[in-house]
Each structure stands twice: as structure tokens, then as C-alpha cells.
C-alpha atoms as a PDB file:
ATOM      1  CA  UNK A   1      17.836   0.109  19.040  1.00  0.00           C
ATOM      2  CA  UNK A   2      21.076   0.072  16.843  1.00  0.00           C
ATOM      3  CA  UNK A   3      20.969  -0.388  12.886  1.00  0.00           C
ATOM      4  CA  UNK A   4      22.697  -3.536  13.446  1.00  0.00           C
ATOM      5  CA  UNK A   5      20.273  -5.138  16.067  1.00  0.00           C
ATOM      6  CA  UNK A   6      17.203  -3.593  13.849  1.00  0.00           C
ATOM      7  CA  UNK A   7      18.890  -5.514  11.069  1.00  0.00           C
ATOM      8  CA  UNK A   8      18.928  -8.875  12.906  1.00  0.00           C
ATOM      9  CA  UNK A   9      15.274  -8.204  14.644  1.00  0.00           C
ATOM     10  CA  UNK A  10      14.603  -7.572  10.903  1.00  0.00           C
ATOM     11  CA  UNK A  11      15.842 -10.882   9.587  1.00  0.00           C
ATOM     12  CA  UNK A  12      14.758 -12.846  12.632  1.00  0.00           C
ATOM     13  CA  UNK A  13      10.955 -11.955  11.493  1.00  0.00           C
ATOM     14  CA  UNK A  14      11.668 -12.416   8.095  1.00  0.00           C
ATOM     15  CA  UNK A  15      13.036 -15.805   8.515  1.00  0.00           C
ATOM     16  CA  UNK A  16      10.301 -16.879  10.906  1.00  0.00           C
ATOM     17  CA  UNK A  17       7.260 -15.210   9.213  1.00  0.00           C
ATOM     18  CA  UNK A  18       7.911 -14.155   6.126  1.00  0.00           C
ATOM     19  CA  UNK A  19       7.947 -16.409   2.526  1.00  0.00           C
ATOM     20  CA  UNK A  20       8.436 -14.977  -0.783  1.00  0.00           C
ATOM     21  CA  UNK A  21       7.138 -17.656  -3.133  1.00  0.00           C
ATOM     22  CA  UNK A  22       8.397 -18.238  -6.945  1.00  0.00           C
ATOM     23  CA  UNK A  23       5.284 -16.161  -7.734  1.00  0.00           C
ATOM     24  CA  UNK A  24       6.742 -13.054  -5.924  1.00  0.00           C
ATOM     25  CA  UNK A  25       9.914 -14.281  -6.699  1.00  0.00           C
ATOM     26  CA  UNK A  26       9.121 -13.961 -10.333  1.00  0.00           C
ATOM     27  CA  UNK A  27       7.547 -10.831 -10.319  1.00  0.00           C
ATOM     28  CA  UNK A  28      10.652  -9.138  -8.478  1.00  0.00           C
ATOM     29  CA  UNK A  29      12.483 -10.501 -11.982  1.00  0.00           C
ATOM     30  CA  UNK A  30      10.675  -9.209 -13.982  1.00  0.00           C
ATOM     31  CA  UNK A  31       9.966  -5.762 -12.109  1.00  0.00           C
ATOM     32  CA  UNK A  32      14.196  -5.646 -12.879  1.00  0.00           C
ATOM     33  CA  UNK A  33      13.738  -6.983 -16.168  1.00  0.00           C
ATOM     34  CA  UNK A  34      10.933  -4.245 -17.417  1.00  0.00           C
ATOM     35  CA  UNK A  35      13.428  -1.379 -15.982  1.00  0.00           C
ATOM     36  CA  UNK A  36      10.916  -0.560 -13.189  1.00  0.00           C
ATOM     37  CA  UNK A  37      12.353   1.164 -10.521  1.00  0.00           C
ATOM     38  CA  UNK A  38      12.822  -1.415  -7.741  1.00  0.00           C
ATOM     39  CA  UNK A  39      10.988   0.168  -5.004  1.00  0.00           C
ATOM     40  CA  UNK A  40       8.462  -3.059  -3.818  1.00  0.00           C
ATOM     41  CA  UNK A  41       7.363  -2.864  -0.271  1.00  0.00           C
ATOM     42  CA  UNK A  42       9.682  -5.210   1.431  1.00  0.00           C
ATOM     43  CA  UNK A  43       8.640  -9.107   2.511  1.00  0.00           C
ATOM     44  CA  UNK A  44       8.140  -8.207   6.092  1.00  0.00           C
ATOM     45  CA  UNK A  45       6.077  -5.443   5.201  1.00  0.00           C
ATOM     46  CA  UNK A  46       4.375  -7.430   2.493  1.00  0.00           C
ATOM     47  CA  UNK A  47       3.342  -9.693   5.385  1.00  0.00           C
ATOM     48  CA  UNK A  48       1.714  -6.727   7.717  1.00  0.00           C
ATOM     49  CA  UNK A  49      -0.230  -5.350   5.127  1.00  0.00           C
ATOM     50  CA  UNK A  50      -1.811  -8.875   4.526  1.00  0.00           C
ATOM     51  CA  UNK A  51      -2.545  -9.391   8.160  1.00  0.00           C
ATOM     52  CA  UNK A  52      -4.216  -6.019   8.092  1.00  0.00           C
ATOM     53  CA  UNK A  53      -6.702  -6.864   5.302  1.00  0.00           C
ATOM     54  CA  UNK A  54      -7.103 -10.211   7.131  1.00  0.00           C
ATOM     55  CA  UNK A  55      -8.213  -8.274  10.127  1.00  0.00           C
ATOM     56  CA  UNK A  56      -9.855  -5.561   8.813  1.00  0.00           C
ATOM     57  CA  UNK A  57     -12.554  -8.079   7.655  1.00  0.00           C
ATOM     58  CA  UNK A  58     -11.821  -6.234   3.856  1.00  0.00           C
ATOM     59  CA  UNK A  59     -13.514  -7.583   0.726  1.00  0.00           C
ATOM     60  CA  UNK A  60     -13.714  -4.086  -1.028  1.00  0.00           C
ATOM     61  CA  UNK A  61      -9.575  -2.716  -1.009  1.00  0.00           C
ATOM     62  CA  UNK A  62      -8.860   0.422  -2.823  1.00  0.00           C
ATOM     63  CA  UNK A  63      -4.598   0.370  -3.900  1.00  0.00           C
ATOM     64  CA  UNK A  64      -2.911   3.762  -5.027  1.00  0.00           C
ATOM     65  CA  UNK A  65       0.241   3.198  -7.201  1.00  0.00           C
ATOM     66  CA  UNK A  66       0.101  -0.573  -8.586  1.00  0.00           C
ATOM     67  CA  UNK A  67       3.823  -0.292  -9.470  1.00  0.00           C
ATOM     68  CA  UNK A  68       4.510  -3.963 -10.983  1.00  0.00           C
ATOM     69  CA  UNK A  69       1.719  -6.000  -8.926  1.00  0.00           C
ATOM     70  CA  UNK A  70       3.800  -7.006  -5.745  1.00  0.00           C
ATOM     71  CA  UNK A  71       1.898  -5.107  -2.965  1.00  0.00           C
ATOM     72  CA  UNK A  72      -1.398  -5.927  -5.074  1.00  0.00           C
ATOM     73  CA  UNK A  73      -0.613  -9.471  -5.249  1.00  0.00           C
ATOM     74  CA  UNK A  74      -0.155  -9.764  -1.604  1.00  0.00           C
ATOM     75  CA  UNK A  75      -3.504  -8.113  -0.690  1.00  0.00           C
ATOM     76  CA  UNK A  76      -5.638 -10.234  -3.190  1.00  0.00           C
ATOM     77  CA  UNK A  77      -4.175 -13.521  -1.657  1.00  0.00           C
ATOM     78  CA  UNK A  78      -5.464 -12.163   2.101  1.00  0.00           C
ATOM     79  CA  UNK A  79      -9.205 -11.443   0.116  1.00  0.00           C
ATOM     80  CA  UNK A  80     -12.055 -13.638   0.196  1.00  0.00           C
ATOM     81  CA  UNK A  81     -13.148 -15.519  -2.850  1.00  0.00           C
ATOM     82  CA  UNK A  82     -15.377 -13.053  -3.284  1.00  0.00           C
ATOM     83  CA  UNK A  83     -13.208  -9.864  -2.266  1.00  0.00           C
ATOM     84  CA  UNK A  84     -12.363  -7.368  -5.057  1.00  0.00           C
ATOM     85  CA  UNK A  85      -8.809  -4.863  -5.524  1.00  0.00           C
ATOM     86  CA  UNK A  86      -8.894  -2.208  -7.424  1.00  0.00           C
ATOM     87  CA  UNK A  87      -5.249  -0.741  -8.136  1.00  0.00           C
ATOM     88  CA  UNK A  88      -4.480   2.706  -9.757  1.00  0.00           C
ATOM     89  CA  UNK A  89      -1.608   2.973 -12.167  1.00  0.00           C
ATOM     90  CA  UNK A  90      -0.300   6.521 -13.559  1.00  0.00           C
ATOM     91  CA  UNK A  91       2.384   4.731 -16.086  1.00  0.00           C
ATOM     92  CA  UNK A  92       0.538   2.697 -18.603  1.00  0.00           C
ATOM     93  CA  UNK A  93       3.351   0.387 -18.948  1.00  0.00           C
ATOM     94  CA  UNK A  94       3.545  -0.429 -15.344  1.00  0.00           C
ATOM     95  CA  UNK A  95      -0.244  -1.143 -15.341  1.00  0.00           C
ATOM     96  CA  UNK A  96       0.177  -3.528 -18.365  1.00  0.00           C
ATOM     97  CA  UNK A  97       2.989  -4.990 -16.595  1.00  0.00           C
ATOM     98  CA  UNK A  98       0.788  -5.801 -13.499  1.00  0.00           C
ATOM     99  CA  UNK A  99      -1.896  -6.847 -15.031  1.00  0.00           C
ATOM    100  CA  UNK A 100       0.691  -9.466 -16.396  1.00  0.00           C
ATOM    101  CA  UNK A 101       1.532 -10.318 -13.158  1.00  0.00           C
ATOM    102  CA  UNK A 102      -1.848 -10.693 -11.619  1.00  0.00           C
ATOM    103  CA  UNK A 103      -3.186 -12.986 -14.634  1.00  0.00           C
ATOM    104  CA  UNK A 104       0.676 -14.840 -13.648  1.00  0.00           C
ATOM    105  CA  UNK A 105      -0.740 -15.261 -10.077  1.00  0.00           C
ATOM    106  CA  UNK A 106      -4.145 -16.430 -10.733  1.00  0.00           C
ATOM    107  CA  UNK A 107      -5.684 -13.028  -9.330  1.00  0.00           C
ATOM    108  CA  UNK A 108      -7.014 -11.540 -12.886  1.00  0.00           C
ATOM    109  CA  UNK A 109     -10.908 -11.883 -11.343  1.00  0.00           C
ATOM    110  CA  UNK A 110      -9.763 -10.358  -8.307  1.00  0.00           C
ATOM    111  CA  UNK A 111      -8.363  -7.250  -9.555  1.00  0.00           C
ATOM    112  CA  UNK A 112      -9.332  -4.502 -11.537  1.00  0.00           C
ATOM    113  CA  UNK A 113      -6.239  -2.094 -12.731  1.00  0.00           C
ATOM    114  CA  UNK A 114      -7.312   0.967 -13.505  1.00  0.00           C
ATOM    115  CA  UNK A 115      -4.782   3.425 -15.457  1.00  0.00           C
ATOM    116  CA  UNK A 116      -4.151   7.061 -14.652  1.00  0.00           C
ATOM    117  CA  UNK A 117      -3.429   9.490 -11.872  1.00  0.00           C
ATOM    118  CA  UNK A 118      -4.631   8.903  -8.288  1.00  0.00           C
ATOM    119  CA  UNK A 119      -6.124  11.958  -8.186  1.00  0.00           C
ATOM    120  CA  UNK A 120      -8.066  11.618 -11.164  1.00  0.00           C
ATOM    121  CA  UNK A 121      -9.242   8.378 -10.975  1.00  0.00           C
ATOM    122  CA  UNK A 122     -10.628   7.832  -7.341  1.00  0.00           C
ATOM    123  CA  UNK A 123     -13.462  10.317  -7.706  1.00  0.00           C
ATOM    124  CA  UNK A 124     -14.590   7.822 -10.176  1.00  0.00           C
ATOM    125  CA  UNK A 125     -15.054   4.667  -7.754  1.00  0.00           C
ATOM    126  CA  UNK A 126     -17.187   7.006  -5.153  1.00  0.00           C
ATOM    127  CA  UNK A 127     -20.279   5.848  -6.596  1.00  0.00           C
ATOM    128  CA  UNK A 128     -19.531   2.086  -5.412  1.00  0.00           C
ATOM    129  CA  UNK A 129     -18.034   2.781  -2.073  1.00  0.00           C
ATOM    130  CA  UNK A 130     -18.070   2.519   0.949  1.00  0.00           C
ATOM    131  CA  UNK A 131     -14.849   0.343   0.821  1.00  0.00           C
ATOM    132  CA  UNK A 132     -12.936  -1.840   3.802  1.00  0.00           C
ATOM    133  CA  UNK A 133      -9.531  -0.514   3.299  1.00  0.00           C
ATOM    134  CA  UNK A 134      -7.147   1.858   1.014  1.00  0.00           C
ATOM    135  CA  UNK A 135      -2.962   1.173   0.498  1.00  0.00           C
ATOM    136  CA  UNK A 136      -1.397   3.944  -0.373  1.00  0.00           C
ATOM    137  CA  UNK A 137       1.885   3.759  -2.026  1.00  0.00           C
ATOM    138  CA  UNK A 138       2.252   6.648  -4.649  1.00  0.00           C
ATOM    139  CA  UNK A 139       2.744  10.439  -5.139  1.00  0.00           C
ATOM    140  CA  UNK A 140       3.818  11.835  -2.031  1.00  0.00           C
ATOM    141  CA  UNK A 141       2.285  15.253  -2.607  1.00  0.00           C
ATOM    142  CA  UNK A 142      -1.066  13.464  -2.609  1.00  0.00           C
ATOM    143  CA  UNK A 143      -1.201  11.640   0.198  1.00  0.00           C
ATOM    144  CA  UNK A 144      -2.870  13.971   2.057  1.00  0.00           C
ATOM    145  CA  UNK A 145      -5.635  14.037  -0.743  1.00  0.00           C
ATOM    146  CA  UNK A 146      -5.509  10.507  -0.396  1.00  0.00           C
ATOM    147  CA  UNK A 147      -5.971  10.343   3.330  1.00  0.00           C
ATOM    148  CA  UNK A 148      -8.857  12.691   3.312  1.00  0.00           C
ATOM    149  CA  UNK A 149     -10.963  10.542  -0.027  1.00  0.00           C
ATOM    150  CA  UNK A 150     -10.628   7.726   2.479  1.00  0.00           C
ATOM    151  CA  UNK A 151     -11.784   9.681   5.622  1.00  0.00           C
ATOM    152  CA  UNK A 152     -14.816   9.872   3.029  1.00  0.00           C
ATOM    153  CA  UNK A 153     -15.380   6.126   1.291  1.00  0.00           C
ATOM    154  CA  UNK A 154     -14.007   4.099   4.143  1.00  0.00           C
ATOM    155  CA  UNK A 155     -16.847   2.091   6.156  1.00  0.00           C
ATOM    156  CA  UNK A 156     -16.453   2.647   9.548  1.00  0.00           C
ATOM    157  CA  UNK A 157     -14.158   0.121  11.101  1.00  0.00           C
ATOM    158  CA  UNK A 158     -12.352   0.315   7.782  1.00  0.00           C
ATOM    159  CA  UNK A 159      -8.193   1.118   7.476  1.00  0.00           C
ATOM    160  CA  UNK A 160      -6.101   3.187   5.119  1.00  0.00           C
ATOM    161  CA  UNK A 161      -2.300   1.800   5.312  1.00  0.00           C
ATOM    162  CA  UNK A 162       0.575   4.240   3.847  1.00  0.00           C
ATOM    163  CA  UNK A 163       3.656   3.382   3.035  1.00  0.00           C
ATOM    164  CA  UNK A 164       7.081   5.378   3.688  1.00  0.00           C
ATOM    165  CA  UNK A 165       5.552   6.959   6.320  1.00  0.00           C
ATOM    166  CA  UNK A 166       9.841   7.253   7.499  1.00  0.00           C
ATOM    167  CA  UNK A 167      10.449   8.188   4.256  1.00  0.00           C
ATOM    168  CA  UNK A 168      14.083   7.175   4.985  1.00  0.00           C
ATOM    169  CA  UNK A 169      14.481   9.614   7.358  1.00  0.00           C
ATOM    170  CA  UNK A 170      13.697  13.116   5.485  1.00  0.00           C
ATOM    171  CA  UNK A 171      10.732  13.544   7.835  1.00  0.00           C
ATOM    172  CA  UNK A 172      13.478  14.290  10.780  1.00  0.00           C
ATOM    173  CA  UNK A 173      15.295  17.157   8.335  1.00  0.00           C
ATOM    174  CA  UNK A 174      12.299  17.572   5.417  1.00  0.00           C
ATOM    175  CA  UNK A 175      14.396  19.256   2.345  1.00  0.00           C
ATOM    176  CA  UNK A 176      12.000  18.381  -0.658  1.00  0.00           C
ATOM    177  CA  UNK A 177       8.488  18.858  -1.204  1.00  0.00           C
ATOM    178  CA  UNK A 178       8.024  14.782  -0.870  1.00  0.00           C
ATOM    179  CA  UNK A 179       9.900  15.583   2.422  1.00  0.00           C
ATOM    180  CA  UNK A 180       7.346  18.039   3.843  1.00  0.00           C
ATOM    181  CA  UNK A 181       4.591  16.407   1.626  1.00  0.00           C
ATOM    182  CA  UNK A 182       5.138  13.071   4.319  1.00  0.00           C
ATOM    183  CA  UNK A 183       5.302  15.599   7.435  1.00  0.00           C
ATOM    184  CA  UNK A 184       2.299  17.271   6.957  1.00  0.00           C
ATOM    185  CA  UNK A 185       0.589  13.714   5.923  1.00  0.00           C
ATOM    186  CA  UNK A 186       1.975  12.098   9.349  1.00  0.00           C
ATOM    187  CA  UNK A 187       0.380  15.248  11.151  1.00  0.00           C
ATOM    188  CA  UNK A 188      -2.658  15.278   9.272  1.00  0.00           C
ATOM    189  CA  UNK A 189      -2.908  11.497   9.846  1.00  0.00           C
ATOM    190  CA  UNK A 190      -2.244  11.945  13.645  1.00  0.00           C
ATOM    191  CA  UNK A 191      -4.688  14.678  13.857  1.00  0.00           C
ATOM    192  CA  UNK A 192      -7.154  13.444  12.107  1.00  0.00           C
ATOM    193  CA  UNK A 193     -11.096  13.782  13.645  1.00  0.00           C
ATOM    194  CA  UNK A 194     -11.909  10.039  11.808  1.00  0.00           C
ATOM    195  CA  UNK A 195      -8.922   7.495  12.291  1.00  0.00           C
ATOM    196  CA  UNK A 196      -7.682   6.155  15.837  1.00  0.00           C
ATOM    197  CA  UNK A 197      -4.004   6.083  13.760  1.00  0.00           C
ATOM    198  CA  UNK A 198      -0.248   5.732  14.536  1.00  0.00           C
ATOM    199  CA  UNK A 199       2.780   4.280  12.659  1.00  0.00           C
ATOM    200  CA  UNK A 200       4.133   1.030  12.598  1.00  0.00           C
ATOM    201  CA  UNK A 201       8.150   0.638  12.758  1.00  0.00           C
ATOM    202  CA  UNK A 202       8.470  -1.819  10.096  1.00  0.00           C
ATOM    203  CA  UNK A 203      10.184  -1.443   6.880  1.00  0.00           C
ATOM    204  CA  UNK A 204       9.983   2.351   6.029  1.00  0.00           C
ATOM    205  CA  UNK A 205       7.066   2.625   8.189  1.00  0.00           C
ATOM    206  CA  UNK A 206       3.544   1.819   7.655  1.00  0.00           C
ATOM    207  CA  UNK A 207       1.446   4.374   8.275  1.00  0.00           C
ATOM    208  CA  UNK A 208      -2.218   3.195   9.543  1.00  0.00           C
ATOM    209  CA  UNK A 209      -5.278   4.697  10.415  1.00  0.00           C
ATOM    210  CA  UNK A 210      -8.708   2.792  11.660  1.00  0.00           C
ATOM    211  CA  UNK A 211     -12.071   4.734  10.151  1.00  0.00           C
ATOM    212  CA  UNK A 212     -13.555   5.476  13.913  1.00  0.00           C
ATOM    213  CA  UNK A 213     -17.044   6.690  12.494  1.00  0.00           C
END
């Protein structure tokens, strides 16, 4: 398919599908406003990642890199009443940023920011797992840590979504260490003895992975 037919596929769904809200709206503002780098998942992508907690069944969703709130905000709406998010931060200015956001959304008893490194805090939330379903969305190097602490606190039947699973292309020439980092995590996911996985063609790609036992 040519970039310029992916483009209108792209804004055919969009159109069709997709609705940012003034909430969302709002918090891409102010994302811009607080200097944070404008990296939110995009609205059609936004859109999977709901349907995926919607069919995952997930009350219990682990996030990795909160950013400003926009991917968080989207997978608290698709919760139940009673569903929980708990979203890790490393910057302490973009957790008190989201934490805005979420009390601007009406989420605040839905979602728990927690601030530090990934890798730091999720040994911390083993205790009250097993969870539905883990985004991840942060330090490339880690993903494959990432991949493997949901291998061991996802239910079975559970999902861990990644996101720039494409990463824009460097996975077809892989320069950097976040280059080869997202290789060996596509392999790894591929590979992997516990998730029935592949990758999903939207956006930068979306990387997911059903727990199969």
C-alpha cells in the first residue's frame, strides 16, 4: 500500500471511528503548553487500545510511561466502574501533570499514578496481581523487561499492548540501541512460550500479545 493511500485509509477510519473530545482536546493543549514532548499515541490508535481493554474483559490495567494522561485517559473510559489503572511516571512533572488531567476528566478514583522508573516500580505492584492487561509506552531498552514482568502478573487470557512496535521504521535498518532495543522486543514478543502475539499496522504499530497460560 502507498503512503498516500495509507494516509487516506488512515483518515477514512479516523473520520468514521475515531472522536477526540474537548477533554482530549484539552489535554493535547496543555501537553504543548507544559513543554512535553508531543509524542501521544495517535486518535486511531487511541481507539484500538480502548477496544482491547473492552475485550480483554480488563478491570485491573497496568500503564508504563503516563506521559501527560492521554493514553491513560482513554483506557480508564473503556474500564468498568469498578476497574482500576495504575500508570508509571519517571518525570515527576509529567506525573503531576497527569494527575491534572485525570482529576480534569473525572478519572481521579480510577487511577493511581505512581512516580518513578518502570523498572523500579513494577516489582512493587506484584503483590496485588494478577492483572488483565499492561500498555507499554516508555523506555525502549526495557521493553523486553517489561514484556517478560507481564509474562509473569498477567491472568491468563490477559494482553500486554506496546506501542512503536515500527518504531518509524529503524527496526528495518536498527542504528541505535532503541533501534535494536525494539528488534529484539518484536522477536522476543514473537517467540515468546506465553502470548499467541503479532503486530497490528496501525499508527506506529501496536504491538500485542494474549497471556495463553
Amino acid at each position: 500500500m502507498s503512503q498516500s493511500l495509507l494516509q487516506r485509509c488512515n483518515d477514512y477510519v479516523n473520520g468514521l471511528f475515531v472522536r477526540e473530545d474537548d477533554t482530549l482536546r484539552y489535554v493535547h493543549r496543555q501537553t504543548a503548553a507544559h513543554g512535553i514532548p508531543q509524542i501521544n499515541l495517535e486518535p486511531n490508535e487511541a481507539k484500538l487500545l480502548q477496544l482491547l481493554v473492552k475485550l480483554c474483559g480488563a478491570r485491573r490495567v497496568v500503564e508504563v510511561g503516563t506521559l501527560a494522561g492521554y493514553s491513560g485517559i482513554c483506557i480508564a473510559r473503556a474500564l468498568p466502574a469498578d476497574g482500576q489503572l495504575i500508570t508509571i511516571e519517571v518525570s515527576s512533572v509529567h506525573a503531576d501533570v497527569a494527575r491534572a488531567h485525570f482529576e480534569h476528566a473525572g478519572l481521579a478514583d480510577r487511577v493511581t499514578v505512581l512516580q518513578g522508573a518502570g523498572i523500579e516500580v513494577l516489582p512493587k505492584l506484584v503483590a496485588d496481581g494478577p492483572y488483565d492487561l499492561m500498555f507499554i509506552d516508555a523506555d525502549k531498552g526495557n521493553y523486553h523487561n517489561y514484556l517478560e514482568w507481564a509474562a509473569e502478573n498477567l491472568r491468563a487470557g490477559g494482553a500486554v499492548v506496546a506501542d512503536n512496535a515500527f518504531w518509524q521504521g529503524n527496526i528495518f535498518n536498527p542504528q541505535t540501541e532503541d533501534d535494536h532495543a525494539m528488534v529484539a522486543f518484536n522477536r522476543r514478543l514473537a517467540k515468546h512460550p506465553q502470548f499467541d502475539s503479532t503486530i497490528i499496522e496501525v499508527g506506529d504499530g501496536i504491538a500485542l500479545g494474549v497471556k495463553t497460560g
